[in-house]
N, C-alpha and C. Protein backbone atom coordinates (compact mmCIF):
# COMPACT_ATOMS: atom_id res chain seq x y z
N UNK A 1 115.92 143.24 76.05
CA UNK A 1 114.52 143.48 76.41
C UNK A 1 113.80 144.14 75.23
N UNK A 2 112.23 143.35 75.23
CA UNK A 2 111.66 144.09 73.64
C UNK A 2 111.65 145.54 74.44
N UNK A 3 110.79 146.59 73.31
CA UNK A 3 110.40 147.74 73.89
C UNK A 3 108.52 147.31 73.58
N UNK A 4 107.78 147.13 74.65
CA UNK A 4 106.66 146.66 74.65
C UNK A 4 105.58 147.67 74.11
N UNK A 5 104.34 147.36 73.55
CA UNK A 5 103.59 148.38 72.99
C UNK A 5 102.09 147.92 73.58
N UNK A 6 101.75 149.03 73.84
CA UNK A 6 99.81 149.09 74.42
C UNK A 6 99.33 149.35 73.46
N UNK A 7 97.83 148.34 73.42
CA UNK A 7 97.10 148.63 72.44
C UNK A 7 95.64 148.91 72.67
N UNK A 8 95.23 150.30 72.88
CA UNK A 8 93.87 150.54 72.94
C UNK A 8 92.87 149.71 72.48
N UNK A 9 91.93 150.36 72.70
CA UNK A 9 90.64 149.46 72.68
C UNK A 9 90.19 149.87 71.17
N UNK A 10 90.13 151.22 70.55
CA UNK A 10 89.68 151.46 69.27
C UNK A 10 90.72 150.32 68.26
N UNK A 11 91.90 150.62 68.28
CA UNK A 11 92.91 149.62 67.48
C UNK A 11 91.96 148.35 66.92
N UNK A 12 91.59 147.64 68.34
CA UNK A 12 90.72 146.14 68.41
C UNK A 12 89.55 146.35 67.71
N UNK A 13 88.77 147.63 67.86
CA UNK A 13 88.11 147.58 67.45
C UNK A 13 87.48 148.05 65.55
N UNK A 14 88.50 148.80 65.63
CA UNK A 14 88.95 149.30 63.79
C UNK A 14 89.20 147.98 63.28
N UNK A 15 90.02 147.13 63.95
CA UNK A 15 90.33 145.78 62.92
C UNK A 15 89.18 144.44 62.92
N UNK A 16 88.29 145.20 63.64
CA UNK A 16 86.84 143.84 63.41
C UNK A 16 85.77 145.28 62.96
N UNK A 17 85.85 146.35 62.81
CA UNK A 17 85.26 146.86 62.02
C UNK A 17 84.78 147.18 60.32
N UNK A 18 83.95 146.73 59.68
CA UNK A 18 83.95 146.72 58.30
C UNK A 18 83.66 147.96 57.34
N UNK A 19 83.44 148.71 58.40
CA UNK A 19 82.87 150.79 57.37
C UNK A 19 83.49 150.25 56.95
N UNK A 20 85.17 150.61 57.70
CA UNK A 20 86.53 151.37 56.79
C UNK A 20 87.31 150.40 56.22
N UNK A 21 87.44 149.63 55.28
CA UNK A 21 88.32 148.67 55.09
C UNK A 21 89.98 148.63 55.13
N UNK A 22 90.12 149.77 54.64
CA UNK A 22 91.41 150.60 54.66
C UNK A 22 92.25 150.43 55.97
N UNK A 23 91.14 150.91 56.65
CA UNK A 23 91.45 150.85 58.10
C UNK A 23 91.65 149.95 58.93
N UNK A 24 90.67 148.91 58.56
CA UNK A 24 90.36 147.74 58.93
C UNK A 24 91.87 146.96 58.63
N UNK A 25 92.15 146.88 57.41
CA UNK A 25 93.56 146.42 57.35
C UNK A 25 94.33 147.04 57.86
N UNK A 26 94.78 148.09 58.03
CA UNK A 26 96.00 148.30 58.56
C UNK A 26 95.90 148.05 60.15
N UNK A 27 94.91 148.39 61.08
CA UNK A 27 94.95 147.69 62.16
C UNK A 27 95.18 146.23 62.54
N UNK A 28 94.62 145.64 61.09
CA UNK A 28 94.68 144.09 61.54
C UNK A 28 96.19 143.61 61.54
N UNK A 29 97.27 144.91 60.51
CA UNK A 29 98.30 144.00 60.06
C UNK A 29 99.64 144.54 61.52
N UNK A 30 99.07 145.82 62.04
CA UNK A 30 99.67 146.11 63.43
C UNK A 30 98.98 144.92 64.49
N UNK A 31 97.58 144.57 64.56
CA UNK A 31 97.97 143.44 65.48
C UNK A 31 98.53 142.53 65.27
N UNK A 32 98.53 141.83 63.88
CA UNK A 32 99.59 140.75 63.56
C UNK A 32 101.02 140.65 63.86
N UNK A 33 101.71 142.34 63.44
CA UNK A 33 102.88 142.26 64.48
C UNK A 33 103.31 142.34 65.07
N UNK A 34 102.58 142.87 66.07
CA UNK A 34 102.43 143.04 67.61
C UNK A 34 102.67 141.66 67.60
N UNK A 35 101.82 140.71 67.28
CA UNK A 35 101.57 139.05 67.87
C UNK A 35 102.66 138.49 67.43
N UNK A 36 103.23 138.74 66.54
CA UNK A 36 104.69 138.10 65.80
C UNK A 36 105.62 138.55 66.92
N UNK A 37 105.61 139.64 66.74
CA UNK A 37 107.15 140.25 67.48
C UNK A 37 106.99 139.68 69.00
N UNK A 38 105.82 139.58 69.52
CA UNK A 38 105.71 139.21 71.34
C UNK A 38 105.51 140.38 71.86
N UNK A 39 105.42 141.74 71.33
CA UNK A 39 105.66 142.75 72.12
C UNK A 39 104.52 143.41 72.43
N UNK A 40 103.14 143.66 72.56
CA UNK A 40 101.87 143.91 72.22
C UNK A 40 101.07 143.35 73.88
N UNK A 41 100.93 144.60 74.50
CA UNK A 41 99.96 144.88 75.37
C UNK A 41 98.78 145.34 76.00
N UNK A 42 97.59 144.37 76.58
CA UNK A 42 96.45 145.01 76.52
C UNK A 42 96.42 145.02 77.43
N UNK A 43 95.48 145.39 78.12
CA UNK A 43 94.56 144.88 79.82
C UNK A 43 93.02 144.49 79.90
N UNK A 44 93.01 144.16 80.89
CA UNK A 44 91.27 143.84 81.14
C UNK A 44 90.84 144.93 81.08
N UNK A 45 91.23 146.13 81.38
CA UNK A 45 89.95 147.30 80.61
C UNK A 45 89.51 146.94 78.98
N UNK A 46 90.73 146.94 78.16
CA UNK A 46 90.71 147.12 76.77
C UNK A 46 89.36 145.57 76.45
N UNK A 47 90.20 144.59 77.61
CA UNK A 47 89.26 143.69 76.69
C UNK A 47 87.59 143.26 77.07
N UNK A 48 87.61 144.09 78.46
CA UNK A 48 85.90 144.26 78.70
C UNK A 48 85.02 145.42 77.89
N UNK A 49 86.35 145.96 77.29
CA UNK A 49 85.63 147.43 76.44
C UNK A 49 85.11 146.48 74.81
N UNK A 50 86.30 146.13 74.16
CA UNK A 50 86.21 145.92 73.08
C UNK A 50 84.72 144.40 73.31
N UNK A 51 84.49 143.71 74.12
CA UNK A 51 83.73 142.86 73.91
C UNK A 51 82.76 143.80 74.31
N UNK A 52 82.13 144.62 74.89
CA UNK A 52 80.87 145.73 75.12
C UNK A 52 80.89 146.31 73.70
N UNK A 53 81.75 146.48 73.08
CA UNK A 53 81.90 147.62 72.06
C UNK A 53 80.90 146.46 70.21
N UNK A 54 81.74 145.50 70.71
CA UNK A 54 81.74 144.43 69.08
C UNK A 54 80.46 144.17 69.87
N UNK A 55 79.62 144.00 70.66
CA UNK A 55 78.03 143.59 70.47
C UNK A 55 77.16 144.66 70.63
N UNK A 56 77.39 146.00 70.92
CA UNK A 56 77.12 147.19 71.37
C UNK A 56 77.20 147.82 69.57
N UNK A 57 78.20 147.99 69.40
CA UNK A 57 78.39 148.72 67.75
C UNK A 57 78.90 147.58 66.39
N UNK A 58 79.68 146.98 66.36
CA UNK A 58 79.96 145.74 65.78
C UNK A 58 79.07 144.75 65.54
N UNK A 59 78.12 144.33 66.14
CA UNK A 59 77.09 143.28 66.40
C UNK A 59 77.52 142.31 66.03
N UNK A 60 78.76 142.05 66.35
CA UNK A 60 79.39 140.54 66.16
C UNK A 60 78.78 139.69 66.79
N UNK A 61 78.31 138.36 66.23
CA UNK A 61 77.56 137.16 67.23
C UNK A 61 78.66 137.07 68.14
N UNK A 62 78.40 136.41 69.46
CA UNK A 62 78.81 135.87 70.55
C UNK A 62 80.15 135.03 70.53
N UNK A 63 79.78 133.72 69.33
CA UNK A 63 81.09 133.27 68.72
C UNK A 63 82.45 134.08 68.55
N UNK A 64 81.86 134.79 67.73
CA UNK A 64 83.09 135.38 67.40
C UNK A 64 83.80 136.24 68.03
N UNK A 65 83.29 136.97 69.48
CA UNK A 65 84.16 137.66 70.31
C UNK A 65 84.57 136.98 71.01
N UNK A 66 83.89 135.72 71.46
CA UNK A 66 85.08 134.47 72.22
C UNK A 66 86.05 134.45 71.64
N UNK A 67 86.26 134.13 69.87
CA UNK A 67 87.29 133.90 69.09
C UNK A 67 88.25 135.28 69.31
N UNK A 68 88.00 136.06 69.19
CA UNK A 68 88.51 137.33 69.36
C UNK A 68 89.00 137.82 70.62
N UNK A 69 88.18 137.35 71.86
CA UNK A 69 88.96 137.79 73.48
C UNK A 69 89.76 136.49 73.26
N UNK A 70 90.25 135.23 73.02
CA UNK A 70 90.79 134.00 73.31
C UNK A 70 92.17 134.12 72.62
N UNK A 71 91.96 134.78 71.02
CA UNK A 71 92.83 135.39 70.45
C UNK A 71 93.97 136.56 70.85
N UNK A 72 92.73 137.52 71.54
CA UNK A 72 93.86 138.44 72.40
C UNK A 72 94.60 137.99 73.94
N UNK A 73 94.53 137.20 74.36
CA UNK A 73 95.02 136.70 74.97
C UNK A 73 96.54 136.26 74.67
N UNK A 74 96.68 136.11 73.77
CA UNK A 74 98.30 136.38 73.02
C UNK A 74 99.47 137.40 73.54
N UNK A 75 98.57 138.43 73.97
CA UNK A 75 99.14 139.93 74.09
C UNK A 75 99.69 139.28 76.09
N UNK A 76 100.37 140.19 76.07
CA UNK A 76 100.04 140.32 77.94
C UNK A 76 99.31 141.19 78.27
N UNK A 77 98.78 140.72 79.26
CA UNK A 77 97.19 141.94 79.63
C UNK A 77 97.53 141.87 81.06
N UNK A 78 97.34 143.03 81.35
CA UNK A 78 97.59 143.64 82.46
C UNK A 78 96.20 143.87 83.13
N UNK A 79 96.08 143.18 84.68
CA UNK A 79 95.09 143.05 85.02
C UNK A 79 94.78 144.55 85.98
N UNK A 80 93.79 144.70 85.67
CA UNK A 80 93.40 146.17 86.85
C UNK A 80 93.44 145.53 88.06
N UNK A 81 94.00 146.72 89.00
CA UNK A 81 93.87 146.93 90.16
C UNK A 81 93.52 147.77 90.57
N UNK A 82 93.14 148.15 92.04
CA UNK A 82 92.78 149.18 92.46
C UNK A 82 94.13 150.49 92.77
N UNK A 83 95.11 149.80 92.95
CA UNK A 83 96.40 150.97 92.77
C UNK A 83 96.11 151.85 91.93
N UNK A 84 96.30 151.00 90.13
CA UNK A 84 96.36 151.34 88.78
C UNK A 84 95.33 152.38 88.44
N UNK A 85 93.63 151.95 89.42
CA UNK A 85 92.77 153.02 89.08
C UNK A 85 93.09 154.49 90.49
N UNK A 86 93.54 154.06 91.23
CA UNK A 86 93.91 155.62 91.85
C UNK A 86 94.86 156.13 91.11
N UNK A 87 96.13 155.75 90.27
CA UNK A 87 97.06 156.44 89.97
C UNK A 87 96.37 156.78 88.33
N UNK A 88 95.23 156.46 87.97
CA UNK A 88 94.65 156.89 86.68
C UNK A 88 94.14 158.00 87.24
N UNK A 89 93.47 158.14 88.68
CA UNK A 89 93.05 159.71 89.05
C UNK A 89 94.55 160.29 89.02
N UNK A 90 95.09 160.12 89.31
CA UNK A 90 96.49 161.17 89.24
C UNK A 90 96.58 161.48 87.62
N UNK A 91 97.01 160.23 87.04
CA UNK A 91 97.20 161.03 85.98
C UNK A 91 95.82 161.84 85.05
N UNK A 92 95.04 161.57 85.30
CA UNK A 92 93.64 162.32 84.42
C UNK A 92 94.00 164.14 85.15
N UNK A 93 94.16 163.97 86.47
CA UNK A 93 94.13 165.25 87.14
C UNK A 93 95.60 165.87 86.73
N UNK A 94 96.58 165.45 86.68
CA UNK A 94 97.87 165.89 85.87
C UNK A 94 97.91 166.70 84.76
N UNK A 95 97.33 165.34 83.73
CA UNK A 95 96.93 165.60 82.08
C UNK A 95 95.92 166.67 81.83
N UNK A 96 94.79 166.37 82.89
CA UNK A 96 93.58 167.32 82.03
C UNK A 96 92.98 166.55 81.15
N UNK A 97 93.09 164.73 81.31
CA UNK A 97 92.56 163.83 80.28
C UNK A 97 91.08 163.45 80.76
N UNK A 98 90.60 162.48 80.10
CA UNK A 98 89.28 161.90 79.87
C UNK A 98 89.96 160.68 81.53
N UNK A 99 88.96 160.03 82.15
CA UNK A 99 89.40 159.67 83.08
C UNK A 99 89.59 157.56 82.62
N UNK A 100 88.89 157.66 81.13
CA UNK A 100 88.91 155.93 80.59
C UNK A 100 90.63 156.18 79.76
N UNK A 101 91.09 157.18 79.00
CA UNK A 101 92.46 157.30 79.02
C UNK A 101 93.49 157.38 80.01
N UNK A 102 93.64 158.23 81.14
CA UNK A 102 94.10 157.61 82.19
C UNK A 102 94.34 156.63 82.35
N UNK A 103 92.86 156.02 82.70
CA UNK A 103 93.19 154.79 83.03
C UNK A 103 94.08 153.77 82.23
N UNK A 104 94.18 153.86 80.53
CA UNK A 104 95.02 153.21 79.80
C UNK A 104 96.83 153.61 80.15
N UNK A 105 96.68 154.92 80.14
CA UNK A 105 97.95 155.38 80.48
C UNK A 105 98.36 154.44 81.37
N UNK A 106 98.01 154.55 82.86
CA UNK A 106 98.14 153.70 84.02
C UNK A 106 98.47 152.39 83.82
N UNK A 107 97.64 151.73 82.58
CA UNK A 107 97.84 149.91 82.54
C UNK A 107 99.39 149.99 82.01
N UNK A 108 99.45 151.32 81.04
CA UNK A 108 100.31 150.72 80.03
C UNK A 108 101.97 150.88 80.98
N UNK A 109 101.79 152.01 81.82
CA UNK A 109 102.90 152.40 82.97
C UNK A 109 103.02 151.24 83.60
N UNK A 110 101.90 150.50 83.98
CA UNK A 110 102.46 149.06 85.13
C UNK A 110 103.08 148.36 83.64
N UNK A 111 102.86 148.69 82.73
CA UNK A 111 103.85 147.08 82.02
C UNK A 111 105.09 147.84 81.49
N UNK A 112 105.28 148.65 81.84
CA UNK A 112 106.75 149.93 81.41
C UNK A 112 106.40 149.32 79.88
N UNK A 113 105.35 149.91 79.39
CA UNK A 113 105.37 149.82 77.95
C UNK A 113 105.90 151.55 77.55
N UNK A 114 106.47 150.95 76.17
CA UNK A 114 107.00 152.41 76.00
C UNK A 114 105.99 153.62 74.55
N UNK A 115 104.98 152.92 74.26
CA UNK A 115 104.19 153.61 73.60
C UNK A 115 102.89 153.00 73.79
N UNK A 116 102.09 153.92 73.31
CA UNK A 116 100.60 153.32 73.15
C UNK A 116 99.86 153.49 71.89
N UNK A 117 99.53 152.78 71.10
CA UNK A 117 98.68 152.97 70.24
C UNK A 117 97.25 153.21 70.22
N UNK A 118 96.72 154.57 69.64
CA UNK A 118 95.74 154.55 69.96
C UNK A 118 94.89 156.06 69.21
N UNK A 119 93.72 155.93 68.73
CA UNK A 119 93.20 156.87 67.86
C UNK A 119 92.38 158.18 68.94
N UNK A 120 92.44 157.65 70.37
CA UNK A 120 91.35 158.52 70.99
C UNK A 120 92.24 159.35 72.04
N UNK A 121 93.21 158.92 71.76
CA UNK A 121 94.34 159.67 72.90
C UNK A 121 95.11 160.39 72.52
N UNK A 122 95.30 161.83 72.79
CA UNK A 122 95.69 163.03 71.83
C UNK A 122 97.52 162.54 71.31
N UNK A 123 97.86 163.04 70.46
CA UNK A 123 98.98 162.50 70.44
C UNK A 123 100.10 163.14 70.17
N UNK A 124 101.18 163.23 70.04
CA UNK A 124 101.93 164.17 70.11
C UNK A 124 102.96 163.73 71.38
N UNK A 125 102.41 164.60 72.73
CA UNK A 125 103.17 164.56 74.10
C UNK A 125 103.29 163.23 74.54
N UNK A 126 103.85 162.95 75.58
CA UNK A 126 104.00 161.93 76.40
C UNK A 126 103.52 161.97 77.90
N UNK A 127 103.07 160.79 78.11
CA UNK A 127 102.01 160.83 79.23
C UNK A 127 102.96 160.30 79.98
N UNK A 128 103.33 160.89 81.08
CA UNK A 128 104.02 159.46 82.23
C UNK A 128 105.39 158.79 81.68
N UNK A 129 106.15 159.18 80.39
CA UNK A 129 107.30 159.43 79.77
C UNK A 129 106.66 157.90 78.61
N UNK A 130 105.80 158.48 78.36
CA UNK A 130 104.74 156.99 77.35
C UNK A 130 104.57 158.07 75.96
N UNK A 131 105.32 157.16 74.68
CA UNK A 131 104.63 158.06 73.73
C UNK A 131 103.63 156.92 73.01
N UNK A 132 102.80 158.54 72.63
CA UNK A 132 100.98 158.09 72.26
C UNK A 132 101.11 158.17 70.83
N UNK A 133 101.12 157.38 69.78
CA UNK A 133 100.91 157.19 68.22
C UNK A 133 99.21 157.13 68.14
N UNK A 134 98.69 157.42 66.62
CA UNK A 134 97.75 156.94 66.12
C UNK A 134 98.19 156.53 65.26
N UNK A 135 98.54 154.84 65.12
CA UNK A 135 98.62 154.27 63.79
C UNK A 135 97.91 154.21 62.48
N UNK A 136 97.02 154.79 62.64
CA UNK A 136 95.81 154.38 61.32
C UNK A 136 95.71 156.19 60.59
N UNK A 137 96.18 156.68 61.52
CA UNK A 137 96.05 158.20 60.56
C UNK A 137 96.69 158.31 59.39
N UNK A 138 95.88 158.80 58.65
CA UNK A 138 96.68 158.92 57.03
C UNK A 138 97.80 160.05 56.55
């Protein structure tokens, strides 16, 4: 069995971002092996966020976030439910977190992923026995 990995919504969005280029690559080359290896998990939160986010801050034309949600589709995405968002109130009220992390926590627990990548989610501890990386920190 792989050991599966969640991938926040900033990740997606650092690697169609152009500020930081730096950045921009190294996110792009973690989703690439995420997509190589098979092991790389999102959900329908991440990918109703990141398409709000790329026309909201990104101003990517329309095209290209089709190309980009059609693309992530690669990943397994874990669809919300209403379980997933009561047990995100548990864990927000547990943690002491933001209640849109939770909720990632939660997706990434239904796919027994065993880490999450991600720049907005404190990192260090383990949520729900989930460890939290920021890949892009220098």
């Amino acid at each position: 069995m792989i050991d599966k990995i969640f991938i926040d919504t900033d990740i997606i969005v650092t690697a169609n971002d152009k500020n930081d280029y730096q950045k921009q690559m190294k996110a792009i080359e973690i989703i690439k092996k995420l997509m190589k290896n098979g092991n790389g998990v999102i959900s329908t939160q991440v990918l109703q966020e990141y398409a709000f986010l790329a026309t909201q801050k990104l101003n990517q034309p329309n095209n290209a976030i089709l190309r980009q949600l059609k693309m992530l589709e690669a990943f397994e995405v874990v669809n919300q439910t209403s379980m997933q968002v009561q047990r995100a109130v548990e864990i927000m009220q547990l943690y002491q977190i933001k209640f849109g992390n939770a909720v990632i926590i939660s997706n990434a627990e239904q796919a027994n992923c065993l880490e999450i990548l991600s720049q907005n989610i404190k990192t260090g501890p383990f949520y729900s026995g989930i460890k939290i990386s920021n890949p892009l920190v220098s």
